[in-house]
PDB file of N, CA and C in Angstrom:
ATOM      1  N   UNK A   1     110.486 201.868  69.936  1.00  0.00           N
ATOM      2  CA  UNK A   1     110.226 201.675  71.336  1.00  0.00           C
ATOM      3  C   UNK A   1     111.108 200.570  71.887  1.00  0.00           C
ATOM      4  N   UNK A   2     111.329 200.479  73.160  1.00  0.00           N
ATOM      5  CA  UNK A   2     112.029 199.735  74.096  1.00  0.00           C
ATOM      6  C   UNK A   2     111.539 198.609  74.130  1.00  0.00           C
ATOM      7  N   UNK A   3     112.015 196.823  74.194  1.00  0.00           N
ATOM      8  CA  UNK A   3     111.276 196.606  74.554  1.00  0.00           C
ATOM      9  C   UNK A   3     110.794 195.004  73.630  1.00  0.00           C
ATOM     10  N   UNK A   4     110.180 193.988  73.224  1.00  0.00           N
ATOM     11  CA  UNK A   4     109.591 193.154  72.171  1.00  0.00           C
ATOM     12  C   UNK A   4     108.081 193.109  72.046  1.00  0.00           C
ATOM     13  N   UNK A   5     107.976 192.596  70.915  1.00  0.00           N
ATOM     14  CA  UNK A   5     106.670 192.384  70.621  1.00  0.00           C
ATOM     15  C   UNK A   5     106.235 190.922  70.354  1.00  0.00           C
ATOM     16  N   UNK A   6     105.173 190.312  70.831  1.00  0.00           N
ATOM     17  CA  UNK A   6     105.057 189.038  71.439  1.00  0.00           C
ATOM     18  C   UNK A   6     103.224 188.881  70.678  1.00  0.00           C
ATOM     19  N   UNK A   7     102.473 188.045  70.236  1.00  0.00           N
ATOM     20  CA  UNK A   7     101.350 187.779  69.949  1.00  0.00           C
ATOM     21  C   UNK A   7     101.219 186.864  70.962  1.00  0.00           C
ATOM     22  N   UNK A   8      99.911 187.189  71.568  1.00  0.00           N
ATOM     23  CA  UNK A   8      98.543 186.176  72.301  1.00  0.00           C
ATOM     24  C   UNK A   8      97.836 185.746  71.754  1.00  0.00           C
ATOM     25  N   UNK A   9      97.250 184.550  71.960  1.00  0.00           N
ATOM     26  CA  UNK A   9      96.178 184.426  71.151  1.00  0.00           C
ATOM     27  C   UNK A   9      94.917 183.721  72.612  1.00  0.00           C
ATOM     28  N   UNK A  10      93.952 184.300  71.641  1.00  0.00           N
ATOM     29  CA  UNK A  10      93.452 184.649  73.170  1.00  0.00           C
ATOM     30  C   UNK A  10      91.821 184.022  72.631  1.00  0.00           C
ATOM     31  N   UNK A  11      90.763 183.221  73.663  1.00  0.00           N
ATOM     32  CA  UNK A  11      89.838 182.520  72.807  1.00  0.00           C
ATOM     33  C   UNK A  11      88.783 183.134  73.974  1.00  0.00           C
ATOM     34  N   UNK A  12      87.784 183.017  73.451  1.00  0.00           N
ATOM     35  CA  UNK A  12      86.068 183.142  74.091  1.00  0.00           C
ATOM     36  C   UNK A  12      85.027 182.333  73.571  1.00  0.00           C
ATOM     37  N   UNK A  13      84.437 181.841  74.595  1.00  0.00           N
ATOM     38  CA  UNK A  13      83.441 181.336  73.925  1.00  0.00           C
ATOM     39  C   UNK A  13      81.996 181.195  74.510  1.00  0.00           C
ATOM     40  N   UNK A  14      80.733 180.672  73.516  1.00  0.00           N
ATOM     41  CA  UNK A  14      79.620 180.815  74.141  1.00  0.00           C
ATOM     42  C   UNK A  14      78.714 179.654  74.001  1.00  0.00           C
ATOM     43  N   UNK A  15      78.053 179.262  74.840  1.00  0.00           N
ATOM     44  CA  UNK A  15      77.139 177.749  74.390  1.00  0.00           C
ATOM     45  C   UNK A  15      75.937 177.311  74.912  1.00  0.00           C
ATOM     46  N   UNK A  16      75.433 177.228  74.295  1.00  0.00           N
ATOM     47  CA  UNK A  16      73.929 177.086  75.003  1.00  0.00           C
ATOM     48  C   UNK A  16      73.440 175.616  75.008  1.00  0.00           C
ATOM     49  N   UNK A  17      72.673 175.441  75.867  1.00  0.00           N
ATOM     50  CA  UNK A  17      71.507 173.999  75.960  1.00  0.00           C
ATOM     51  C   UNK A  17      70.313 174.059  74.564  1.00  0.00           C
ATOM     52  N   UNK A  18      70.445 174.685  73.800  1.00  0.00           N
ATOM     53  CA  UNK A  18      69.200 174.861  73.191  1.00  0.00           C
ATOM     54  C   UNK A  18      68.991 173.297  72.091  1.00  0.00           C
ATOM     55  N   UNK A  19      68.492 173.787  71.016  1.00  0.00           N
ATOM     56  CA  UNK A  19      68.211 172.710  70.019  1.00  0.00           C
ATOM     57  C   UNK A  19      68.897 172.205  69.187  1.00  0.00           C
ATOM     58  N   UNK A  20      70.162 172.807  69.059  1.00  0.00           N
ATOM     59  CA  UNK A  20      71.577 172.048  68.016  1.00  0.00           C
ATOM     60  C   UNK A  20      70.794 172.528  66.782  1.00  0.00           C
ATOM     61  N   UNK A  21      72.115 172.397  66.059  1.00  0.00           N
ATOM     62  CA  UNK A  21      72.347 172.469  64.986  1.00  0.00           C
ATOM     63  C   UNK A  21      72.427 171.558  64.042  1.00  0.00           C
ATOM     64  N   UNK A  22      71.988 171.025  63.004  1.00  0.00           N
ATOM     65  CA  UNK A  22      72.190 170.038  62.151  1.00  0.00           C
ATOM     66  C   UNK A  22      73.495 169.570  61.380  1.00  0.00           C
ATOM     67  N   UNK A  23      73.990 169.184  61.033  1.00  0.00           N
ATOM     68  CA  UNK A  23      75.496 169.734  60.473  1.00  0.00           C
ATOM     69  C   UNK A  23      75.082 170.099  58.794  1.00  0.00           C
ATOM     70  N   UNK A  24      74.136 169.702  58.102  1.00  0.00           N
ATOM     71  CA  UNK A  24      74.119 170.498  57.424  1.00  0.00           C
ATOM     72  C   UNK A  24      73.173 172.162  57.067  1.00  0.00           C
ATOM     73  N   UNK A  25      72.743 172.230  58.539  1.00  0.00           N
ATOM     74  CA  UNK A  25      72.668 173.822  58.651  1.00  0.00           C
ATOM     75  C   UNK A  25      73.755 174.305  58.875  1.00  0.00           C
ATOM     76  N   UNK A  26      74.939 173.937  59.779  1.00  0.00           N
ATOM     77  CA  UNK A  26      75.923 174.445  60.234  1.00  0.00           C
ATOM     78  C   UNK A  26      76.830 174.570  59.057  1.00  0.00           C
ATOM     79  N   UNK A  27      76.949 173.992  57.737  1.00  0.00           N
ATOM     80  CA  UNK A  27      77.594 174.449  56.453  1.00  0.00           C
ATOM     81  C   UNK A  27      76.616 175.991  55.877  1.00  0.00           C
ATOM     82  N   UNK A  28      75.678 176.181  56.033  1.00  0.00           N
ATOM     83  CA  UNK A  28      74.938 177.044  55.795  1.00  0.00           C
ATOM     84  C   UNK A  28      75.303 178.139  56.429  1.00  0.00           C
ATOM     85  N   UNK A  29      75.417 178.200  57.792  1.00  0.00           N
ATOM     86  CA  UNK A  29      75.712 179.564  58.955  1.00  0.00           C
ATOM     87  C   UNK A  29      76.725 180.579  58.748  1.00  0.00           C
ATOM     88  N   UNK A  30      77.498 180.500  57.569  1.00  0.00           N
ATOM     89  CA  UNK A  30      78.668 181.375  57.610  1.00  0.00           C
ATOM     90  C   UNK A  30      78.814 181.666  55.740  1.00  0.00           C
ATOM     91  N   UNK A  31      77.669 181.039  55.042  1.00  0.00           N
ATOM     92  CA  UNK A  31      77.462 181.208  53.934  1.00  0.00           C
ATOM     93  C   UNK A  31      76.977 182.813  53.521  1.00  0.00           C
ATOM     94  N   UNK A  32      77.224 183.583  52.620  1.00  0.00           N
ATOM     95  CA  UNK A  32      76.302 184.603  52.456  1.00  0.00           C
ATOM     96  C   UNK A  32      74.914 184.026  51.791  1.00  0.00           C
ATOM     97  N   UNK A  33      74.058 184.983  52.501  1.00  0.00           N
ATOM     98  CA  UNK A  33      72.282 184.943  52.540  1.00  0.00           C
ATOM     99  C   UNK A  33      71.936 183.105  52.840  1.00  0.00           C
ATOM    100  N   UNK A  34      72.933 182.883  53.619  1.00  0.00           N
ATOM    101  CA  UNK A  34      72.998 181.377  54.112  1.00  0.00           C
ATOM    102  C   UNK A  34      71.784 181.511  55.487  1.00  0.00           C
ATOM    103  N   UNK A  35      71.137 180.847  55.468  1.00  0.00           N
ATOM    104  CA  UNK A  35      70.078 180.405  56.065  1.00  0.00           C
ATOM    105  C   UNK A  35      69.815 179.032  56.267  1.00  0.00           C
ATOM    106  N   UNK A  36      69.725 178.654  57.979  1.00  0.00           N
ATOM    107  CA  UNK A  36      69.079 177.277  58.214  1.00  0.00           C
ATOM    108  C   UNK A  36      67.664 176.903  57.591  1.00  0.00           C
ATOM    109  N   UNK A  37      67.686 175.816  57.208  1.00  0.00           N
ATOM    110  CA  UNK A  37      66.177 175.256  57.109  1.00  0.00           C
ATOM    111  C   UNK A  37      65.036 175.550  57.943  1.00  0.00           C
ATOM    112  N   UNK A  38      65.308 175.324  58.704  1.00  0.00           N
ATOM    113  CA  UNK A  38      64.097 175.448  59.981  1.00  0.00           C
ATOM    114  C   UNK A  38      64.626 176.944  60.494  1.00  0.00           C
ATOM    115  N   UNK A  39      65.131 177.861  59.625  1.00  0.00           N
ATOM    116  CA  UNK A  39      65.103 179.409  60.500  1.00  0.00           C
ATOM    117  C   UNK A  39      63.556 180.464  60.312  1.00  0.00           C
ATOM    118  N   UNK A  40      62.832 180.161  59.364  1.00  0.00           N
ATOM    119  CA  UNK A  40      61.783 180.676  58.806  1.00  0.00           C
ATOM    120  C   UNK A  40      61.403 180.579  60.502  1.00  0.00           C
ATOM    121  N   UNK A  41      61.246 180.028  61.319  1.00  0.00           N
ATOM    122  CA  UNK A  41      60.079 179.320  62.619  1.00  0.00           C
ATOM    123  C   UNK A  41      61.355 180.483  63.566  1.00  0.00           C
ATOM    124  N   UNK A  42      62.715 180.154  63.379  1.00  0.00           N
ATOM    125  CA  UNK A  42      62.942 180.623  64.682  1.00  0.00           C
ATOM    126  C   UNK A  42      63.150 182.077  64.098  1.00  0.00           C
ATOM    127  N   UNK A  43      63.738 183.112  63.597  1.00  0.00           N
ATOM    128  CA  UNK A  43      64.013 184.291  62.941  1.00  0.00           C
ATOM    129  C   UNK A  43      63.813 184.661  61.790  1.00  0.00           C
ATOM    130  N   UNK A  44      61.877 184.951  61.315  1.00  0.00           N
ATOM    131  CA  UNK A  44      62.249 185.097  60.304  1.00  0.00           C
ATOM    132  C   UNK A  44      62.488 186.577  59.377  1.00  0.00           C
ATOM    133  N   UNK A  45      62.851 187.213  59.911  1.00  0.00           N
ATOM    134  CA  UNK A  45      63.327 188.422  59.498  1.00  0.00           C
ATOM    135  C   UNK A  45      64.981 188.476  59.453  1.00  0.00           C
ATOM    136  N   UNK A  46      65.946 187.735  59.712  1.00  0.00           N
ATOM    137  CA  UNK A  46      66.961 187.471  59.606  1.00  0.00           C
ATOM    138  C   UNK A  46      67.517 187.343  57.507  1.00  0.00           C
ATOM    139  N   UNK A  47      68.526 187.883  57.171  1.00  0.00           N
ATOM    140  CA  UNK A  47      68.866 188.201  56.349  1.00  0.00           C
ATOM    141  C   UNK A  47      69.678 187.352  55.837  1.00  0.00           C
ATOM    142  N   UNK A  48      70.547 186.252  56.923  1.00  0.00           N
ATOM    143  CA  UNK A  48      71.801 185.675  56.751  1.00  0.00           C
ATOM    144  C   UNK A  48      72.661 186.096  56.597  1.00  0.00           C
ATOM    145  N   UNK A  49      73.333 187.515  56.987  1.00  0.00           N
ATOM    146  CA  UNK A  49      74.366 188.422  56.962  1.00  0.00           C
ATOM    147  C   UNK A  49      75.338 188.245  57.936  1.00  0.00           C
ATOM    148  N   UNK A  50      74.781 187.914  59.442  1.00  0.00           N
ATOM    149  CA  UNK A  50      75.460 188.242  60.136  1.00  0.00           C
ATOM    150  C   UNK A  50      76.549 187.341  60.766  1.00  0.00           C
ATOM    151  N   UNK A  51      76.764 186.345  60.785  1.00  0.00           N
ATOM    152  CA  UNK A  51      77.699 185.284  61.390  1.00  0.00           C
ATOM    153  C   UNK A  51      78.207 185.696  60.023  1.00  0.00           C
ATOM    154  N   UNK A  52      78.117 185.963  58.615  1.00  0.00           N
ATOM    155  CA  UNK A  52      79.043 185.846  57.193  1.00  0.00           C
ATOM    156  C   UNK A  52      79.961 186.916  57.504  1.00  0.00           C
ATOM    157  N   UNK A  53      79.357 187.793  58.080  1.00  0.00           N
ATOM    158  CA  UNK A  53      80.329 189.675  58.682  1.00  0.00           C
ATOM    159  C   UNK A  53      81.322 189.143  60.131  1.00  0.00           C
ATOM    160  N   UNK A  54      80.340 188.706  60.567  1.00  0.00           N
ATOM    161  CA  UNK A  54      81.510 188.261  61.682  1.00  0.00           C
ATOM    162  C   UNK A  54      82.490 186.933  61.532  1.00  0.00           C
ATOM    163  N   UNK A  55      82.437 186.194  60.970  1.00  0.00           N
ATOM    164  CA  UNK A  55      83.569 185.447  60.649  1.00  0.00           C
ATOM    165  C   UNK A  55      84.685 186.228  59.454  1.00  0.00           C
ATOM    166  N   UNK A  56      83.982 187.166  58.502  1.00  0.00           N
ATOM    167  CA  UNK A  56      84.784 187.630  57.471  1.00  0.00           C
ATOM    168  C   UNK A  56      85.598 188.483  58.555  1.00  0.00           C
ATOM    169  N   UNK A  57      85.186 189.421  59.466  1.00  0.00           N
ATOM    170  CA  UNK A  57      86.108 190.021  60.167  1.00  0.00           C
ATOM    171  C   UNK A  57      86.796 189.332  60.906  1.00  0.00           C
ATOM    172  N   UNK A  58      86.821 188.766  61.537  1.00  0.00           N
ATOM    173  CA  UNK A  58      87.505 187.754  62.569  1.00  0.00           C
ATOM    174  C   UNK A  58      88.946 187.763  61.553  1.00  0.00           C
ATOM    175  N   UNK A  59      88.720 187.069  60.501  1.00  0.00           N
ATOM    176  CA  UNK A  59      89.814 186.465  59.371  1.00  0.00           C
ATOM    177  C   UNK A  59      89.875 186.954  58.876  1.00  0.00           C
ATOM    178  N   UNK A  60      90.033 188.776  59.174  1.00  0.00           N
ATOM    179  CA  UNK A  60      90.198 189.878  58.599  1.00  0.00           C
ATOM    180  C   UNK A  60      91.681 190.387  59.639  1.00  0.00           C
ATOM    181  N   UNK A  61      91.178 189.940  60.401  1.00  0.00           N
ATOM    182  CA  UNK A  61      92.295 190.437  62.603  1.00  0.00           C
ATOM    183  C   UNK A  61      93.212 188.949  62.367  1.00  0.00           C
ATOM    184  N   UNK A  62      93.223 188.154  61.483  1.00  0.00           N
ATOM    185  CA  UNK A  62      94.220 186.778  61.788  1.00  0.00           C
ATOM    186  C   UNK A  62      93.349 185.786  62.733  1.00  0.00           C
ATOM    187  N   UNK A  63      91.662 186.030  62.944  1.00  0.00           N
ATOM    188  CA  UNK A  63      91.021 185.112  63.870  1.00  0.00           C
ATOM    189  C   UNK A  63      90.592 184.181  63.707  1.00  0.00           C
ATOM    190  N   UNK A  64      89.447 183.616  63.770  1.00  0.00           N
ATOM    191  CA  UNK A  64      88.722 182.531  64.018  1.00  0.00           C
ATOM    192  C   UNK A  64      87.524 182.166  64.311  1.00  0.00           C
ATOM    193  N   UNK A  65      86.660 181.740  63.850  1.00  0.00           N
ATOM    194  CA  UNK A  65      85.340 181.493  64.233  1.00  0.00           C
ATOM    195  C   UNK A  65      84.711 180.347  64.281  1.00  0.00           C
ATOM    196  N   UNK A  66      85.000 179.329  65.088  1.00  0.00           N
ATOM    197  CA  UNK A  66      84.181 178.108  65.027  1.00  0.00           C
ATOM    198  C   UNK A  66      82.879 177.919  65.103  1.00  0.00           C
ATOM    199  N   UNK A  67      82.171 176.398  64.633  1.00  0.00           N
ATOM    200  CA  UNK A  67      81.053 176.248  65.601  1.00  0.00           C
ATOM    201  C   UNK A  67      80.929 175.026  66.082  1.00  0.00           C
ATOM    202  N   UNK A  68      80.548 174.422  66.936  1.00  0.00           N
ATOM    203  CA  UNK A  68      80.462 172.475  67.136  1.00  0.00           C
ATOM    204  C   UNK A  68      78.961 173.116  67.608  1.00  0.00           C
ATOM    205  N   UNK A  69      78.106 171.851  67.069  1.00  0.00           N
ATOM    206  CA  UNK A  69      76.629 171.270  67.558  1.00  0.00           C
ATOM    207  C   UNK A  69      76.116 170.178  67.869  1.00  0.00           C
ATOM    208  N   UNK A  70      75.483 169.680  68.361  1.00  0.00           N
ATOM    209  CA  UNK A  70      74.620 168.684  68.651  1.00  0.00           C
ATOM    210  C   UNK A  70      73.331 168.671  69.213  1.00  0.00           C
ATOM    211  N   UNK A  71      72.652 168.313  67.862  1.00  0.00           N
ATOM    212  CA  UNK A  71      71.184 168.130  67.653  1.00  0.00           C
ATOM    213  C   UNK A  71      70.379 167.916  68.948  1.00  0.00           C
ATOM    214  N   UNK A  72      69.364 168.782  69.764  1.00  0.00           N
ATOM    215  CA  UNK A  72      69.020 168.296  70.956  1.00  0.00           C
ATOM    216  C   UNK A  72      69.832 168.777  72.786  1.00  0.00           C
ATOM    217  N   UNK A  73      71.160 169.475  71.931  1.00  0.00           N
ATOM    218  CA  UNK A  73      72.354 169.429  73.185  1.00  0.00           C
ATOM    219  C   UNK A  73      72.702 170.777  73.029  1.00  0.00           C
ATOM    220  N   UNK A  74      72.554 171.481  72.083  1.00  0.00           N
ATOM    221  CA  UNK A  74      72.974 172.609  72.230  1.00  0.00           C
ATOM    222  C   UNK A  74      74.211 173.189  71.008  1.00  0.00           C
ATOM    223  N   UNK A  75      74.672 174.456  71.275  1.00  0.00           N
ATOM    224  CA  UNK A  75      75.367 174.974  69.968  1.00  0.00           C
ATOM    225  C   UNK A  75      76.830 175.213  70.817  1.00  0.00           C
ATOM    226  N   UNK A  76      77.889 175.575  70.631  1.00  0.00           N
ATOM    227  CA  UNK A  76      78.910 176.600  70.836  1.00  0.00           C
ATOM    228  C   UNK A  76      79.762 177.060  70.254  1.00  0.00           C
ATOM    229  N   UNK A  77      79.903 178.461  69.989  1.00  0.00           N
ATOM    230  CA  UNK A  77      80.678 179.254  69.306  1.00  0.00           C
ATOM    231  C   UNK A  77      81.789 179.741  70.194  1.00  0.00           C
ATOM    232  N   UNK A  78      83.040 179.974  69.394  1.00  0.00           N
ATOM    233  CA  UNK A  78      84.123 180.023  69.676  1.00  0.00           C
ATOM    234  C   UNK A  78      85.070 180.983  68.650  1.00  0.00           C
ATOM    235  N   UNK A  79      85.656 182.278  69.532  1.00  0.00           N
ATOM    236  CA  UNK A  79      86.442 183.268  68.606  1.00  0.00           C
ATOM    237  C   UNK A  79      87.900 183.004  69.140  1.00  0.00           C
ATOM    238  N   UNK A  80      88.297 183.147  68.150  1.00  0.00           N
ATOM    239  CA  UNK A  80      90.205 183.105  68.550  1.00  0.00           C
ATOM    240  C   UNK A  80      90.817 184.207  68.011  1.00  0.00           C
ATOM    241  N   UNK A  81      91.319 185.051  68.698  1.00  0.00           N
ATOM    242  CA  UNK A  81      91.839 186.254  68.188  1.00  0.00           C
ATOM    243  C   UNK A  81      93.432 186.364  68.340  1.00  0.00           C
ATOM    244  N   UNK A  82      94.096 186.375  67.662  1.00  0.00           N
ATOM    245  CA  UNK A  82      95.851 187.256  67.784  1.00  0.00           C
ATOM    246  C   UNK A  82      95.667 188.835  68.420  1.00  0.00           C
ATOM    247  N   UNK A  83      96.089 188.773  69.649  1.00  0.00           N
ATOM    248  CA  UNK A  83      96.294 189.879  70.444  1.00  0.00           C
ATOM    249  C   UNK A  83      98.148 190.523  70.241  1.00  0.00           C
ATOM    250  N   UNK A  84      98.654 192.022  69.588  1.00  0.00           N
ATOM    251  CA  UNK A  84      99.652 191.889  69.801  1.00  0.00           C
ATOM    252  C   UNK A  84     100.136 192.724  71.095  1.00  0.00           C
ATOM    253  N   UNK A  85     101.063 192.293  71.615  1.00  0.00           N
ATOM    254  CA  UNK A  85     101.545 192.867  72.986  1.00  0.00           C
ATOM    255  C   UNK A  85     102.628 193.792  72.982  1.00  0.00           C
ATOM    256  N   UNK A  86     103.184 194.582  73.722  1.00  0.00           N
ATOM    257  CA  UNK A  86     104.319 194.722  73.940  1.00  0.00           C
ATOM    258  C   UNK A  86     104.861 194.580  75.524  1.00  0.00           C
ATOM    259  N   UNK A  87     106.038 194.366  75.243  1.00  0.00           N
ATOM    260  CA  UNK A  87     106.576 193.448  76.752  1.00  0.00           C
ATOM    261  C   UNK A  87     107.754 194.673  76.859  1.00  0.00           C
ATOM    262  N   UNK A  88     108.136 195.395  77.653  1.00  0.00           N
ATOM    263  CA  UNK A  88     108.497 196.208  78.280  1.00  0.00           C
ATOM    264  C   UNK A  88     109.896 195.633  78.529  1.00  0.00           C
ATOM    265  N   UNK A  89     111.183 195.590  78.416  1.00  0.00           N
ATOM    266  CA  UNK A  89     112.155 195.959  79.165  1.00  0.00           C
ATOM    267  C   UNK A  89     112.590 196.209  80.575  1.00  0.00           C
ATOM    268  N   UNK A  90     113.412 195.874  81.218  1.00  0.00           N
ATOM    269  CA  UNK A  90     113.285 196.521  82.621  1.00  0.00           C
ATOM    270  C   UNK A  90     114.754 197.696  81.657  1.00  0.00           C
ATOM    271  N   UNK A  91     114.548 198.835  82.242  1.00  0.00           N
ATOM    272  CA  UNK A  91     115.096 199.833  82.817  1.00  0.00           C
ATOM    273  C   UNK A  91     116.362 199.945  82.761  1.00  0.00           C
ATOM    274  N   UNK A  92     117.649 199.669  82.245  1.00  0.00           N
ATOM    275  CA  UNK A  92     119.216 199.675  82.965  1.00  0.00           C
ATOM    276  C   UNK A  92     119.525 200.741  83.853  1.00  0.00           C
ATOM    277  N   UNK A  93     120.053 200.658  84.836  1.00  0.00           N
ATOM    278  CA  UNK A  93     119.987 201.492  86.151  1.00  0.00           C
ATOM    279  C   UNK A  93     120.924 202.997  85.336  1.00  0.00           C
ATOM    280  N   UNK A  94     121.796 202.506  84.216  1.00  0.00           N
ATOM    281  CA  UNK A  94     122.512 204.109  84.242  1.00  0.00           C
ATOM    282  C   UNK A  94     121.401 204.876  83.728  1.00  0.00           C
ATOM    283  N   UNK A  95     120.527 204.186  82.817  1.00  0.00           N
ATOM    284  CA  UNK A  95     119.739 205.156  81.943  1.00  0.00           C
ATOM    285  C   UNK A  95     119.166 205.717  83.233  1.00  0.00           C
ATOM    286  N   UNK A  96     118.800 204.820  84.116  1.00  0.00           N
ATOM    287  CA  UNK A  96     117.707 205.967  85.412  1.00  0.00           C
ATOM    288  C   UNK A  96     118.498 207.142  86.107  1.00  0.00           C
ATOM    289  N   UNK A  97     119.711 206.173  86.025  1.00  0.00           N
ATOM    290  CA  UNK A  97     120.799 206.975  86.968  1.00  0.00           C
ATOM    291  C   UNK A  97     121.258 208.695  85.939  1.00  0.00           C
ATOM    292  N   UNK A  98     121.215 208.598  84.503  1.00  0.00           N
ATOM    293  CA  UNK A  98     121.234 209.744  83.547  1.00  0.00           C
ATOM    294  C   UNK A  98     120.032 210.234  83.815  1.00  0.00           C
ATOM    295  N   UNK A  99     118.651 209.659  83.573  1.00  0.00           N
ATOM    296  CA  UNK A  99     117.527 210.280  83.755  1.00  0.00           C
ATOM    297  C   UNK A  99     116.901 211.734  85.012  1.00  0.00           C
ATOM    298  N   UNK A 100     117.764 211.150  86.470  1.00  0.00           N
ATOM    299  CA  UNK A 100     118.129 211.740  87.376  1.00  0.00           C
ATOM    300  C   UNK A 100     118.529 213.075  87.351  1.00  0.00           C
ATOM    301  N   UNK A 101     119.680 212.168  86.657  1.00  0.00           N
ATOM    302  CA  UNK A 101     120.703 213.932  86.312  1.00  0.00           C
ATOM    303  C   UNK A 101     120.542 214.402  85.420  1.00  0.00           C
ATOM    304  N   UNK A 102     119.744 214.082  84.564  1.00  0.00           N
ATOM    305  CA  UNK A 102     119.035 215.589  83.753  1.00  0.00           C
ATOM    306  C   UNK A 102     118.137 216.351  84.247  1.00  0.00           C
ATOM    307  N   UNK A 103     117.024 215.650  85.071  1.00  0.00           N
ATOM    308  CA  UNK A 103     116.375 216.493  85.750  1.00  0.00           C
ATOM    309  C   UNK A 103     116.634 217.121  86.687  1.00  0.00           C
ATOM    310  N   UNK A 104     118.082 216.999  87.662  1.00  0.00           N
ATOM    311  CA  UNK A 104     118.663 217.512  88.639  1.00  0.00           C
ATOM    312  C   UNK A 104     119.196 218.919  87.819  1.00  0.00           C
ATOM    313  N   UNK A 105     119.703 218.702  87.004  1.00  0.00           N
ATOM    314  CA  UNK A 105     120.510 219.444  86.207  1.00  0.00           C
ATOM    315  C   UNK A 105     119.436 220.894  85.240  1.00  0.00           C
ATOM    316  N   UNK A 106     118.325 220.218  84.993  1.00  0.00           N
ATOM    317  CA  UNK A 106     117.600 221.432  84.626  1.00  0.00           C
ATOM    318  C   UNK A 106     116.847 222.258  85.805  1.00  0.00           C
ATOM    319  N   UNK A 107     117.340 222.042  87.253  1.00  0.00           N
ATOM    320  CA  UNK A 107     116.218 222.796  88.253  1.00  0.00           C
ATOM    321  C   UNK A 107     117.333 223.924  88.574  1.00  0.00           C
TER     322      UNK A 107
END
């Protein structure tokens, strides 16, 4: 194809007011069958699977998965992904100017 290829990297993120995180729950959160201390009270049907699947994929795509907390202040998570692009070319006028006359040429 015509044209380069260029990576973005491109971030989202989410954060709440709630109850923070401890920092040593937050070594726990991305552990397999990793579980906070105090999760029994908030989820306890939770498996500890799921932040371990979504960070393994993330850094599966070249991404990223943070977390920052504070106890009392709230949590926020943060994905960073490599987007690849392609960036288009402009056009050189003969190719349009040939393009023309082929289609002139087949009517």
């Amino acid at each position: 194809f015509v044209g380069s290829v260029r990576f973005l990297q491109e971030t989202a993120s989410i954060e709440d007011t709630g109850i923070g995180i401890s920092p040593d729950n937050i070594a726990k959160l991305f552990k397999l069958f990793g579980k906070m201390d105090d999760a029994c009270s908030l989820n306890p049907q939770g498996a500890g699977l799921g932040l371990t699947i979504c960070k393994s994929n993330t850094k599966l795509l070249g991404g990223r998965l943070d977390v920052s907390s504070v106890l009392n202040k709230g949590t926020k998570f943060t994905l960073t992904i490599l987007s690849l692009i392609h960036i288009s070319e402009p056009t050189r006028p003969e190719r349009i100017s040939y393009a023309v006359f082929c289609l002139k040429k087949k009517r």
